[in-house]
C-alpha atoms as a PDB file:
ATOM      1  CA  UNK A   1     -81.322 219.956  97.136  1.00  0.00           C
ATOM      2  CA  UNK A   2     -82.304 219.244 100.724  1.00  0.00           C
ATOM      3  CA  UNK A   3     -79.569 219.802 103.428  1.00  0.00           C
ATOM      4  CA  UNK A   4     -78.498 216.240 103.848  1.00  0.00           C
ATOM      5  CA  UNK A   5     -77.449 216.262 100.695  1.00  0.00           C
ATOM      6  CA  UNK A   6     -75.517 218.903 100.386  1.00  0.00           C
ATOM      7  CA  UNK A   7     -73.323 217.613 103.180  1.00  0.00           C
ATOM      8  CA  UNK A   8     -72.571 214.395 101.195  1.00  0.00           C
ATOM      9  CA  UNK A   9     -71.954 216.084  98.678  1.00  0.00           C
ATOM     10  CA  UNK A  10     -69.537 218.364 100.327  1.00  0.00           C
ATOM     11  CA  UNK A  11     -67.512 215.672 102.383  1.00  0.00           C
ATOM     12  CA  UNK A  12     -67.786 213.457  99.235  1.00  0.00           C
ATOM     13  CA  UNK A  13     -65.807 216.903  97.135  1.00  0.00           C
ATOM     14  CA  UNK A  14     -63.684 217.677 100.268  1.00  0.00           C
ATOM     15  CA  UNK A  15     -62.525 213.968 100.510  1.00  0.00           C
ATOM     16  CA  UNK A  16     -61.449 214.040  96.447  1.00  0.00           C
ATOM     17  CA  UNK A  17     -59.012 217.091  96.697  1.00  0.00           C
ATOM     18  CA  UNK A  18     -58.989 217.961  94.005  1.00  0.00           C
ATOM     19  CA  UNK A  19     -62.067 219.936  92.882  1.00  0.00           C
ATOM     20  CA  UNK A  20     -60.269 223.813  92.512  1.00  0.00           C
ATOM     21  CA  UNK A  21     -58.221 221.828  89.714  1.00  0.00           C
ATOM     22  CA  UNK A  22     -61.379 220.017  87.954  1.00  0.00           C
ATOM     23  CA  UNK A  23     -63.465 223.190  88.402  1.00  0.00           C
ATOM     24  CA  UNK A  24     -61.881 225.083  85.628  1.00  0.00           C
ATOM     25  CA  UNK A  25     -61.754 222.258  82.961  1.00  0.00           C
ATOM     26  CA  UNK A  26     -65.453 221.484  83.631  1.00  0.00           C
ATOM     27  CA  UNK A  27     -66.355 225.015  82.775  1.00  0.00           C
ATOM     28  CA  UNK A  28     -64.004 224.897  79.540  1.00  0.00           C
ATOM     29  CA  UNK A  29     -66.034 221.305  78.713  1.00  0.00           C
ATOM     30  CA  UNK A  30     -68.981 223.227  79.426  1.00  0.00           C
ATOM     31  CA  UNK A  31     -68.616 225.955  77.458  1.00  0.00           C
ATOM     32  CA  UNK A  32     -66.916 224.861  74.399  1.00  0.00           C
ATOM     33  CA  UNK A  33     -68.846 221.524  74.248  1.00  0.00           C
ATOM     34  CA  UNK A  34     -68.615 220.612  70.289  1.00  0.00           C
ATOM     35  CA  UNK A  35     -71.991 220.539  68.660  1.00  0.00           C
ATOM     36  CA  UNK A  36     -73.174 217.560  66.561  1.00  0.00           C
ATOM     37  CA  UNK A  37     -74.846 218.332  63.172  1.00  0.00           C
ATOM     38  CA  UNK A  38     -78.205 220.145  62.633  1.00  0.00           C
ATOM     39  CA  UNK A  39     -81.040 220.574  60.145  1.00  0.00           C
ATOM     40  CA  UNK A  40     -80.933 223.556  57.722  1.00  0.00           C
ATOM     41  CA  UNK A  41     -83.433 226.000  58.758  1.00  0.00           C
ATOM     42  CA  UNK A  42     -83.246 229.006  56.905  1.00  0.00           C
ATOM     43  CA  UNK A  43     -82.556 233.012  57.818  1.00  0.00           C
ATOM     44  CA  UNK A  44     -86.048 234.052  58.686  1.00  0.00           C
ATOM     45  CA  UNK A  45     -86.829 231.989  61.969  1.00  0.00           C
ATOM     46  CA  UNK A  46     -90.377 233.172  62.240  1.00  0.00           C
ATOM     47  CA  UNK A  47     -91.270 231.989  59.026  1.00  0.00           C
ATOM     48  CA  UNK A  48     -89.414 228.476  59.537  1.00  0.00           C
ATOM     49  CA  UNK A  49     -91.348 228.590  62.886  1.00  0.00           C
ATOM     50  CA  UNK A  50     -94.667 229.318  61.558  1.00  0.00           C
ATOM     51  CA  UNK A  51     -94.624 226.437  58.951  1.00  0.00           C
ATOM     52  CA  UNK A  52     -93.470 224.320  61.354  1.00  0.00           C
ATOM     53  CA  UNK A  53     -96.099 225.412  63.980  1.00  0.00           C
ATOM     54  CA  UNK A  54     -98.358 224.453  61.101  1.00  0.00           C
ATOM     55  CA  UNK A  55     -97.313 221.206  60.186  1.00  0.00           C
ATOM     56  CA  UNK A  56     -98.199 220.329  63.986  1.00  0.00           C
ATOM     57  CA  UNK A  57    -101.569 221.137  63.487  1.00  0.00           C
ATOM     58  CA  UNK A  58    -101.029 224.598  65.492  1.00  0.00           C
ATOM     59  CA  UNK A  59    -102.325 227.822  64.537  1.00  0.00           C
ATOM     60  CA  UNK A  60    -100.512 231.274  65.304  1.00  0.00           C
ATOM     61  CA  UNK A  61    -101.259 234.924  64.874  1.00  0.00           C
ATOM     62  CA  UNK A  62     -99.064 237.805  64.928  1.00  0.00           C
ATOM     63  CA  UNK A  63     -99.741 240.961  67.522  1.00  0.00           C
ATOM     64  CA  UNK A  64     -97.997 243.991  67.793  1.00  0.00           C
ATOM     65  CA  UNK A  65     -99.209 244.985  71.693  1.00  0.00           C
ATOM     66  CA  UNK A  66    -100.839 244.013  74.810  1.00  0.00           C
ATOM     67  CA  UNK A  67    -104.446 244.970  73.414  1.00  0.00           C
ATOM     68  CA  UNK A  68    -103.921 242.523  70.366  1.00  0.00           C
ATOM     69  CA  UNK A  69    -103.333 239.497  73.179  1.00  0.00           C
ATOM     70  CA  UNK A  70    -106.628 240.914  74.704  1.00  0.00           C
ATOM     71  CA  UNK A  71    -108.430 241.195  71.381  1.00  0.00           C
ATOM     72  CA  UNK A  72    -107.142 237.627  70.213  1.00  0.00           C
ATOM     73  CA  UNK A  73    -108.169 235.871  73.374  1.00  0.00           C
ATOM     74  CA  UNK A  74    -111.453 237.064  72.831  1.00  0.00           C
ATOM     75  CA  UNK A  75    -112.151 237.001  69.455  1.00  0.00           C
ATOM     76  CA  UNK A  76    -111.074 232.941  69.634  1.00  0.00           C
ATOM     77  CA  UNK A  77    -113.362 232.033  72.700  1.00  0.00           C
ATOM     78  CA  UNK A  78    -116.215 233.714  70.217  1.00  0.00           C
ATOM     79  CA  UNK A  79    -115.078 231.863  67.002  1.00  0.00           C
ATOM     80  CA  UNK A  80    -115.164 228.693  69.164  1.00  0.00           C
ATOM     81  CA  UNK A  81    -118.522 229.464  71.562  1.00  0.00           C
ATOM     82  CA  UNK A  82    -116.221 228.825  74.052  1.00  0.00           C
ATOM     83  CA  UNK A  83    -117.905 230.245  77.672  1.00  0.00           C
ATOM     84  CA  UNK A  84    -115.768 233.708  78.362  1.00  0.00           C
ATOM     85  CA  UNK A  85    -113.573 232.363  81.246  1.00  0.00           C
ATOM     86  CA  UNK A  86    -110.064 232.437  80.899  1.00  0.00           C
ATOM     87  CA  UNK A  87    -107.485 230.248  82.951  1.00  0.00           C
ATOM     88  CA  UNK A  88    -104.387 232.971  83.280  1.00  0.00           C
ATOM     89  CA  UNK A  89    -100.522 232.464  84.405  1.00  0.00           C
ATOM     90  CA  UNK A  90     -99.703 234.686  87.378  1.00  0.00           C
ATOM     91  CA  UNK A  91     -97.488 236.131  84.800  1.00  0.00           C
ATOM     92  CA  UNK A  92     -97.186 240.065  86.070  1.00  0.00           C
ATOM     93  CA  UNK A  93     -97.298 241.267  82.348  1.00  0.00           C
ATOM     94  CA  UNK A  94    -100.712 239.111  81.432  1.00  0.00           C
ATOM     95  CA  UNK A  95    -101.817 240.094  84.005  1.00  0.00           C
ATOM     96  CA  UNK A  96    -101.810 243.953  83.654  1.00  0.00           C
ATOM     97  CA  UNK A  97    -103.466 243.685  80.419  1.00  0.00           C
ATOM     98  CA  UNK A  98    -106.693 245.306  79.648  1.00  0.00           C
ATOM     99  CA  UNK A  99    -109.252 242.199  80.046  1.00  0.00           C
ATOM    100  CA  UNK A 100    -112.790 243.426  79.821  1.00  0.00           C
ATOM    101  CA  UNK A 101    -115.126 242.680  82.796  1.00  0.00           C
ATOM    102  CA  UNK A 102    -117.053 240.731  80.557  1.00  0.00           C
ATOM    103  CA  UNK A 103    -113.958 237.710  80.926  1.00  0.00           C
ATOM    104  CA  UNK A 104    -113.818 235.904  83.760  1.00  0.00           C
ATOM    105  CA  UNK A 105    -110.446 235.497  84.724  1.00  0.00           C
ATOM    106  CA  UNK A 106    -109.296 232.788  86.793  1.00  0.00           C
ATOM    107  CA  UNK A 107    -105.608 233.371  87.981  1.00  0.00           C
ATOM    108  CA  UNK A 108    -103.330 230.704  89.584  1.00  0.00           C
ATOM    109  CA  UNK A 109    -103.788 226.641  89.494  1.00  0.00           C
ATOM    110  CA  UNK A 110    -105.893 224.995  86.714  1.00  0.00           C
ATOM    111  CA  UNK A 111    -108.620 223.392  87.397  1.00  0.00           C
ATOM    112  CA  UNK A 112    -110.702 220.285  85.227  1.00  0.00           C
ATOM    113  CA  UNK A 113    -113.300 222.868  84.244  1.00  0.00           C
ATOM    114  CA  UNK A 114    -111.033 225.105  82.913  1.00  0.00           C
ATOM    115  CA  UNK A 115    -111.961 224.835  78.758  1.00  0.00           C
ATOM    116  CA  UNK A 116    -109.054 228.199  77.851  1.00  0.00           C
ATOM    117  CA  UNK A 117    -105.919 229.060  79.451  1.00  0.00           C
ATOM    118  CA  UNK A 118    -103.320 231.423  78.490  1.00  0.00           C
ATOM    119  CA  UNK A 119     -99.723 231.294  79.716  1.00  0.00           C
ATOM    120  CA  UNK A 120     -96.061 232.543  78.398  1.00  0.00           C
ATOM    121  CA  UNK A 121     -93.346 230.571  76.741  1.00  0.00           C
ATOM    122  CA  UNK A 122     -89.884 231.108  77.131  1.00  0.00           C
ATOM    123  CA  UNK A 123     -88.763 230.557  73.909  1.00  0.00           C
ATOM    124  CA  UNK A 124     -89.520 228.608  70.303  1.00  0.00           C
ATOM    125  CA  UNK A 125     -88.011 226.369  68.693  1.00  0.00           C
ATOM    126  CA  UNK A 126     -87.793 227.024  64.814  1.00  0.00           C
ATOM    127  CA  UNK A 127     -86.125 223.679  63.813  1.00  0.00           C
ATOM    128  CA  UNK A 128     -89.385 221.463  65.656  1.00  0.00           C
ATOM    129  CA  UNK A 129     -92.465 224.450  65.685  1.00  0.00           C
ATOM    130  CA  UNK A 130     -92.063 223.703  69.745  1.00  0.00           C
ATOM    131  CA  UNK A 131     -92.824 225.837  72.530  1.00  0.00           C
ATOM    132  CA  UNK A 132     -90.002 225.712  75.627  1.00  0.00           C
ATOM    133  CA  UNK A 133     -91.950 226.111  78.738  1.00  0.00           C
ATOM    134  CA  UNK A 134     -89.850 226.839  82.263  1.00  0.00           C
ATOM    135  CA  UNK A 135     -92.427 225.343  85.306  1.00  0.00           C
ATOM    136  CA  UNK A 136     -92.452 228.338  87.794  1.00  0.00           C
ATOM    137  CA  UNK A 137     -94.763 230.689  89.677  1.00  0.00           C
ATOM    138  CA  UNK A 138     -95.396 232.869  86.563  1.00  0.00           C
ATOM    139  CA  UNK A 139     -95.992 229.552  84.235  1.00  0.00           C
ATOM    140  CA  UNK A 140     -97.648 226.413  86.298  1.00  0.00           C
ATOM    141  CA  UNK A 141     -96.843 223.273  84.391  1.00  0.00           C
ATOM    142  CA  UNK A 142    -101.056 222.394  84.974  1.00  0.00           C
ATOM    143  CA  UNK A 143    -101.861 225.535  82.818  1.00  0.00           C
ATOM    144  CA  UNK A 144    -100.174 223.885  79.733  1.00  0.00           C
ATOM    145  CA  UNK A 145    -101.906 220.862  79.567  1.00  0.00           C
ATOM    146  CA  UNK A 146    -105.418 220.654  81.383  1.00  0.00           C
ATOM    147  CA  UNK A 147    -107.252 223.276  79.579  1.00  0.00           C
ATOM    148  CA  UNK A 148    -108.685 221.841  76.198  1.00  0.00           C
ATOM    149  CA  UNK A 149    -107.540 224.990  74.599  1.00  0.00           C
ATOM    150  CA  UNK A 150    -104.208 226.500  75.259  1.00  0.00           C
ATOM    151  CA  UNK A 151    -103.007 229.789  74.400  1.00  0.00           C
ATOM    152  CA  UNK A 152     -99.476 230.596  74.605  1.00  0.00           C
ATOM    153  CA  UNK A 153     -97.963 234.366  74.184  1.00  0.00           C
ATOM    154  CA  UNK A 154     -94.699 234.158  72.209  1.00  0.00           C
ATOM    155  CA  UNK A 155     -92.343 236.915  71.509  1.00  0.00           C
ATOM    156  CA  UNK A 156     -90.820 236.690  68.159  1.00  0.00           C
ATOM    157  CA  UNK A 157     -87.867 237.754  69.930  1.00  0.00           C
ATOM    158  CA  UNK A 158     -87.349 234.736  71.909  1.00  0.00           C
ATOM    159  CA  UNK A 159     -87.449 231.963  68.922  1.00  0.00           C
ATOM    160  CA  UNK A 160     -84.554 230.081  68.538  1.00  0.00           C
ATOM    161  CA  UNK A 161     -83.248 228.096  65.354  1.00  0.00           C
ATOM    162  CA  UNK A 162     -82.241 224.803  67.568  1.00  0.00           C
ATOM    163  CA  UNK A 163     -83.069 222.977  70.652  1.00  0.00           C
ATOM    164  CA  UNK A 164     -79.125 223.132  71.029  1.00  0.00           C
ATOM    165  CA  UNK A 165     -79.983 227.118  71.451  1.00  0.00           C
ATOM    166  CA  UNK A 166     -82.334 226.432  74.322  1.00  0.00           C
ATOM    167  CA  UNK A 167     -80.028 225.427  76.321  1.00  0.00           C
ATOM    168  CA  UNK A 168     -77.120 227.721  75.403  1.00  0.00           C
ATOM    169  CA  UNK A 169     -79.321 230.183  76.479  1.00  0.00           C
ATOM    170  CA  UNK A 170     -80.384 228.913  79.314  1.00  0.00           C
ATOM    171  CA  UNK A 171     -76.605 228.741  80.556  1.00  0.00           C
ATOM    172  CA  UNK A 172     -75.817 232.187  78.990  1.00  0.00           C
ATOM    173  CA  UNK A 173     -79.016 233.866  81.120  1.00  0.00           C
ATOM    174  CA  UNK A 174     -77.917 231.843  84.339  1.00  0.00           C
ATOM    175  CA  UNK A 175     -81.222 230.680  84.525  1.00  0.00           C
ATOM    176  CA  UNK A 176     -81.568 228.248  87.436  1.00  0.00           C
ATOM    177  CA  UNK A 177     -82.585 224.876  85.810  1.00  0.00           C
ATOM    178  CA  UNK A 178     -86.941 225.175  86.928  1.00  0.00           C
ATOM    179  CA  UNK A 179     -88.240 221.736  88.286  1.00  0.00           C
ATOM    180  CA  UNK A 180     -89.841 220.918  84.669  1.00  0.00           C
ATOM    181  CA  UNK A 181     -88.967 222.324  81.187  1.00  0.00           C
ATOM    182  CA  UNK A 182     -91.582 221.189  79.050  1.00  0.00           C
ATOM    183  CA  UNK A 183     -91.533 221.072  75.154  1.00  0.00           C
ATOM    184  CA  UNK A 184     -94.999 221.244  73.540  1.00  0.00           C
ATOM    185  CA  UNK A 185     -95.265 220.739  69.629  1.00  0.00           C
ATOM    186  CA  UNK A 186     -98.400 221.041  68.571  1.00  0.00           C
ATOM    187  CA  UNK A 187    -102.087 219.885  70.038  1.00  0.00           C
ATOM    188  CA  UNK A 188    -101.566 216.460  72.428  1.00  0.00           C
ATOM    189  CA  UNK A 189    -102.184 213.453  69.955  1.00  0.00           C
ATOM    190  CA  UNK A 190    -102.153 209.512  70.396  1.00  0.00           C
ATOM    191  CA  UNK A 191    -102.959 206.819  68.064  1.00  0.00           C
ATOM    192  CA  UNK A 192    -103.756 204.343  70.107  1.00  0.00           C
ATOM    193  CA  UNK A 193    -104.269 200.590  69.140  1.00  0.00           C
ATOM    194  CA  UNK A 194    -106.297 201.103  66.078  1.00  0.00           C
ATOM    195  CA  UNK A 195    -103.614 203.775  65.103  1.00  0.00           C
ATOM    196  CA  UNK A 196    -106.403 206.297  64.337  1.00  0.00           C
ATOM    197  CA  UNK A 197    -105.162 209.816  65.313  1.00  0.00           C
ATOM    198  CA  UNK A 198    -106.977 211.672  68.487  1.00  0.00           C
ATOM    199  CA  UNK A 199    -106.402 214.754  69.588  1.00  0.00           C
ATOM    200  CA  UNK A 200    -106.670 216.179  73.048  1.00  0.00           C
ATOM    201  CA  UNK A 201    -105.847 212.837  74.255  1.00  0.00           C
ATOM    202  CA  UNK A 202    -103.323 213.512  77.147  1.00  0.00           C
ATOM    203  CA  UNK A 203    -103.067 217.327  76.807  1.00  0.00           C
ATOM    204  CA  UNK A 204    -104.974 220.116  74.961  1.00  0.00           C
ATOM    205  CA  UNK A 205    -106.635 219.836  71.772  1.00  0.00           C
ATOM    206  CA  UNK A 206    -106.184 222.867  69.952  1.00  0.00           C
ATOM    207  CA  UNK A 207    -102.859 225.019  70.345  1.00  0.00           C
ATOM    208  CA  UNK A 208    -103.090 228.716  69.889  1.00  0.00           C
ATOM    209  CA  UNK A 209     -99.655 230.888  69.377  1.00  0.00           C
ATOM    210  CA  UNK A 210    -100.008 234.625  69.727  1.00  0.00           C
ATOM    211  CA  UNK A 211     -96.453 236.066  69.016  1.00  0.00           C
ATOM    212  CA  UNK A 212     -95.737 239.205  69.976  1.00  0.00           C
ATOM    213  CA  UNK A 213     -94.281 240.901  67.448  1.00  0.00           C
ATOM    214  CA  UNK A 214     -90.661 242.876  69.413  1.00  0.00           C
ATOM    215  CA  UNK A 215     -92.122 246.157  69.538  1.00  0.00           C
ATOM    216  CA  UNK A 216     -93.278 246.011  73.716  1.00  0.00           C
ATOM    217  CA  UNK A 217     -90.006 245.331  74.939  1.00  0.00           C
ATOM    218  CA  UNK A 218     -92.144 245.384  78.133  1.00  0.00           C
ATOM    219  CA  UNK A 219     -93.196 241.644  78.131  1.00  0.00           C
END
C-alpha cells in the first residue's frame, strides 16, 4: 500500500469514529465466519490427494529425504531425455541439497529456455488434487508456469482436506497475503474451438509432485 494511501485511509477511519468499536466485531466475523457445505473426502488425505492428483493427469512420488528430491529430479530428466538443467526456486532448503555437478542449476527468474523447474508449494489441496502456491522470493510465480515441466516438492504434512483450510491457515500462520496465490491442478490444458484437449497450452505440460514424506522436519 503506497503512502498516499494509507493517509486516506487513515483520515477516511479517523473521520468515522468509530473504528475501536467495529474492530472487535470484525475479528469475531472473521474468525467464526460459518462455513458452507463441503465434499466428503475421506480420513487419509494423501490418498484422497493422490487420486485426485491423478485424475488431473499429474503424477506424484513419495520421498522420505533431501537425496530422494535429488534422485527424483534426475532420474525424470533421464526418463524424459530432457537436457540436465534445472530451473530452481531460491528456496534456502532446495537449495542446500546435494545436486551433482553434472546438473546445471539455474537459480532465480525463469527464462523461455528453461524445459524443468523445481519449486515448493505451500500446501495441497485434497478435495481438488491442487497445489497452493504463495508468489515470493523463495517461489517466483514465472517458475510455475514457463518451464514445460514443473516439479513441485510437497510435504505430506502441509495437505489440506479443503480450499476453506487454505485460508484458515493462512490467517492462523499470520501469513501476510503474497502479491499472487496461485492454484495449479494438474498440467495447463485448453480445448480450444475444435474442443480437442492440448496440453501445455498456457502453462506446463507435465506436472511432477514429489511429496516429502514428514520425516525432515527441516524443509
Amino acid at each position: 500500500m503506497t503512502d498516499a494511501r494509507r493517509a486516506i485511509i487513515a483520515r477516511l477511519r479517523a473521520s468515522l469514529g468509530d473504528a475501536d468499536i467495529r474492530r472487535p466485531a470484525v475479528e469475531q466475523r472473521l474468525n467464526t465466519a460459518p462455513r458452507g457445505p463441503t465434499p466428503a473426502v475421506g480420513e487419509d488425505l494423501v490418498a484422497a490427494f493422490t487420486t485426485r492428483v491423478e485424475a488431473a493427469a499429474a503424477s506424484m512420488v513419495r520421498i522420505r529425504d533431501g537425496a530422494g528430491v535429488v534422485a527424483e529430479v534426475l532420474d525424470y530428466l533421464a526418463q524424459r531425455e530432457l537436457p540436465q538443467r534445472l530451473l530452481l526456486a531460491d528456496d534456502p532448503w532446495l537449495r542446500k541439497l546435494p545436486w551433482p555437478t553434472s546438473l546445471r542449476v539455474d537459480i532465480g527468474a525463469a527464462a523461455p529456455d528453461h524445459l524443468a523447474g523445481l519449486t515448493r508449494a505451500y500446501a495441497g489441496i485434497a478435495e481438488t488434487g491442487s497445489l497452493a502456491l504463495l508468489s515470493g522470493l523463495a517461489t517466483p510465480t514465472g517458475a510455475n508456469f514457463l518451464p514445460d515441466h514443473y516439479l513441485c516438492l510437497l510435504r505430506t504434512e502441509d495437505i489440506v482436506r479443503h480450499l476453506e483450510d487454505l485460508w484458515a491457515r493462512l490467517r492462523t500462520e499470520s501469513i501476510a497475503m503474497p502479491r499472487a496465490l496461485n492454484l495449479i491442478t494438474g498440467p495447463s490444458r485448453t480445448g480450444d474451438v475444435e474442443q480437442t484437449i492440448q496440453l501445455g497450452a498456457h502453462g506446463p505440460r507435465s506436472v511432477r509432485i514429489i511429496l516429502l514424506d514428514g520425516c525432515d522436519r527441516s524443509a
